[in-house]
Protein backbone atom coordinates (compact mmCIF):
# COMPACT_ATOMS: atom_id res chain seq x y z
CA UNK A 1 25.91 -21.27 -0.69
CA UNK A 2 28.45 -19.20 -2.64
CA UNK A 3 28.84 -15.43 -0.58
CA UNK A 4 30.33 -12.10 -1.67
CA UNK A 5 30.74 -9.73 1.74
CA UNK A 6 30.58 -6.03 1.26
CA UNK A 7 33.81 -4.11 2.59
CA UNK A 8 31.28 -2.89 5.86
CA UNK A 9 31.63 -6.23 7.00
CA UNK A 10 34.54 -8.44 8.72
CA UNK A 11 36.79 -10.31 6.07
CA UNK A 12 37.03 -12.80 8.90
CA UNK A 13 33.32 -13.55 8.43
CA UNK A 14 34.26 -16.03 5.45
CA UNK A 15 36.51 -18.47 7.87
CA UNK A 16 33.53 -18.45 9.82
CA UNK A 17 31.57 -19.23 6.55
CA UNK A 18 33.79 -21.33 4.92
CA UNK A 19 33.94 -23.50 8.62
CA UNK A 20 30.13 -24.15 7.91
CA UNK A 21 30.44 -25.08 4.86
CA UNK A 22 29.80 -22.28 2.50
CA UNK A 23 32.32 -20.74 -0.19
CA UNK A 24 32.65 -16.87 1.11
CA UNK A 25 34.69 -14.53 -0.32
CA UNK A 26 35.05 -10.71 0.74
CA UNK A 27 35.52 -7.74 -1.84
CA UNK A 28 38.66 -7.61 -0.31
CA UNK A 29 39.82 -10.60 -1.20
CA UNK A 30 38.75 -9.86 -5.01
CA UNK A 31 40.75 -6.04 -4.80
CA UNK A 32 36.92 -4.11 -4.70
CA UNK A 33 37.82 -2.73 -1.74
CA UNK A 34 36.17 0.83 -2.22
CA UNK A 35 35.08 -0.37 -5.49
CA UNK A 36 31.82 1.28 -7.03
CA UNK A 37 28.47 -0.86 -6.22
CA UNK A 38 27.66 -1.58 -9.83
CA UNK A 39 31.25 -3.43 -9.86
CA UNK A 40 30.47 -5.45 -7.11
CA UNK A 41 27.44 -6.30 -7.83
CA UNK A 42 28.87 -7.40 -11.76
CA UNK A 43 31.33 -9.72 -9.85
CA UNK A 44 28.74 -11.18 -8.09
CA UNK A 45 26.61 -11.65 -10.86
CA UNK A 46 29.92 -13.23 -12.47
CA UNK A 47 30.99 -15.71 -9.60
CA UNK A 48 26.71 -16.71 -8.89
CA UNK A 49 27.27 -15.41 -5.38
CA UNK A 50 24.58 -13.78 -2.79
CA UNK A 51 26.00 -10.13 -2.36
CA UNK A 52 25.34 -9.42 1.87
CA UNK A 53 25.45 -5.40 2.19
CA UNK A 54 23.64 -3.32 4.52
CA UNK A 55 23.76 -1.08 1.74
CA UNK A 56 19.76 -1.50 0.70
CA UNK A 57 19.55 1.87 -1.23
CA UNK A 58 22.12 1.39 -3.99
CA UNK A 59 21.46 -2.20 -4.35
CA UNK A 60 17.52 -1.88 -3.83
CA UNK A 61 16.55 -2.78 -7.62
CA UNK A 62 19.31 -5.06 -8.42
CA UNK A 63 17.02 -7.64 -10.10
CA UNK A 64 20.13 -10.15 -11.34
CA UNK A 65 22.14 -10.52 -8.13
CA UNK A 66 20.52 -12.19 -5.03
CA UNK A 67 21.03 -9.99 -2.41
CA UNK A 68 21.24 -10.66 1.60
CA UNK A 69 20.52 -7.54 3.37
CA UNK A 70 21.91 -7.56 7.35
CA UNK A 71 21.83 -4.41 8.71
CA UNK A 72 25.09 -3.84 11.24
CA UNK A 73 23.16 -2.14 13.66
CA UNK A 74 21.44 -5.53 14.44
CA UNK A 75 24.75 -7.57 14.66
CA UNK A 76 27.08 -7.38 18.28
CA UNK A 77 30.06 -5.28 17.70
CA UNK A 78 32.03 -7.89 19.74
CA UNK A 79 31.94 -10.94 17.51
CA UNK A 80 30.38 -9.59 15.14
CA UNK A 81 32.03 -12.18 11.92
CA UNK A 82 31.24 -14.94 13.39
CA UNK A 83 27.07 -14.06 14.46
CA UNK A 84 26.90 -13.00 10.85
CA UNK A 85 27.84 -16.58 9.45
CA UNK A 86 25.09 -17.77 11.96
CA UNK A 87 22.69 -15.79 10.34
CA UNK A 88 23.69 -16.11 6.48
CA UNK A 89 24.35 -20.21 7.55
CA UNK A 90 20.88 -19.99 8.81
CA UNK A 91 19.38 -17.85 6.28
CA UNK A 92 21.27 -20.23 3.61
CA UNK A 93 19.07 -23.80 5.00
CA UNK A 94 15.94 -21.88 4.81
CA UNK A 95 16.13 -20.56 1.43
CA UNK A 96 18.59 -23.18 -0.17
CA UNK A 97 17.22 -21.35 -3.89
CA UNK A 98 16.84 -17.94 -3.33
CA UNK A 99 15.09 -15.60 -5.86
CA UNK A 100 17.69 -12.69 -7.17
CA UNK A 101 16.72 -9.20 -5.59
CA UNK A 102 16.67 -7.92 -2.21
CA UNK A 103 16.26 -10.54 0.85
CA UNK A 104 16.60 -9.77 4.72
CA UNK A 105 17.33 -12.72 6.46
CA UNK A 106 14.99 -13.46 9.26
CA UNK A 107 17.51 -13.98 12.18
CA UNK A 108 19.05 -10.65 11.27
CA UNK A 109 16.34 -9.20 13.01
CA UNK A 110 16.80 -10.51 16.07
């Protein structure tokens, strides 16, 4: 699955993504660092990647971006990048086709 990170997340979470086979790429990496939401969700509208934010209010009725909603507060501060991969790697073999809109991945909850 093809991944765009929001900047509240580890950069280092696409190694971990890109070790399980995905194609991940952080706003960082793209220079939307700080950038406003409606430009990150247009780039990943443009590249056909999931956007993963914990940022559910401003992205709440995007309806043309599939959107992966893991909330920090559910993730371990200590190695945090790489239990997020788990979850999106997870999340990515149970829902190989996701719908666009607003998704929380199941073992985000846990």
């Amino acid at each position: 699955m093809r991944f765009l990170l929001d900047e509240m997340y580890p950069p280092s979470t696409c190694t971990f993504l890109t070790e399980l086979g995905h194609d991940a790429a952080h706003v960082r990496h793209r220079g939307l660092d700080g950038a406003t939401d409606p430009e990150v969700a247009a780039l990943a509208r443009a590249e056909s990647r999931v956007l993963v934010t914990e940022n559910v209010r401003d992205f709440a009725r995007e309806r043309e971006v599939v959107v992966a909603c893991v909330l920090k507060a559910r993730l371990p501060v200590k190695g945090m990048a790489a239990r997020l991969a788990t979850v999106l790697d997870l999340w990515a073999e149970q829902d190989s086709e996701p719908y666009a809109g607003m998704h929380w991945p199941q073992a985000a909850q846990d």
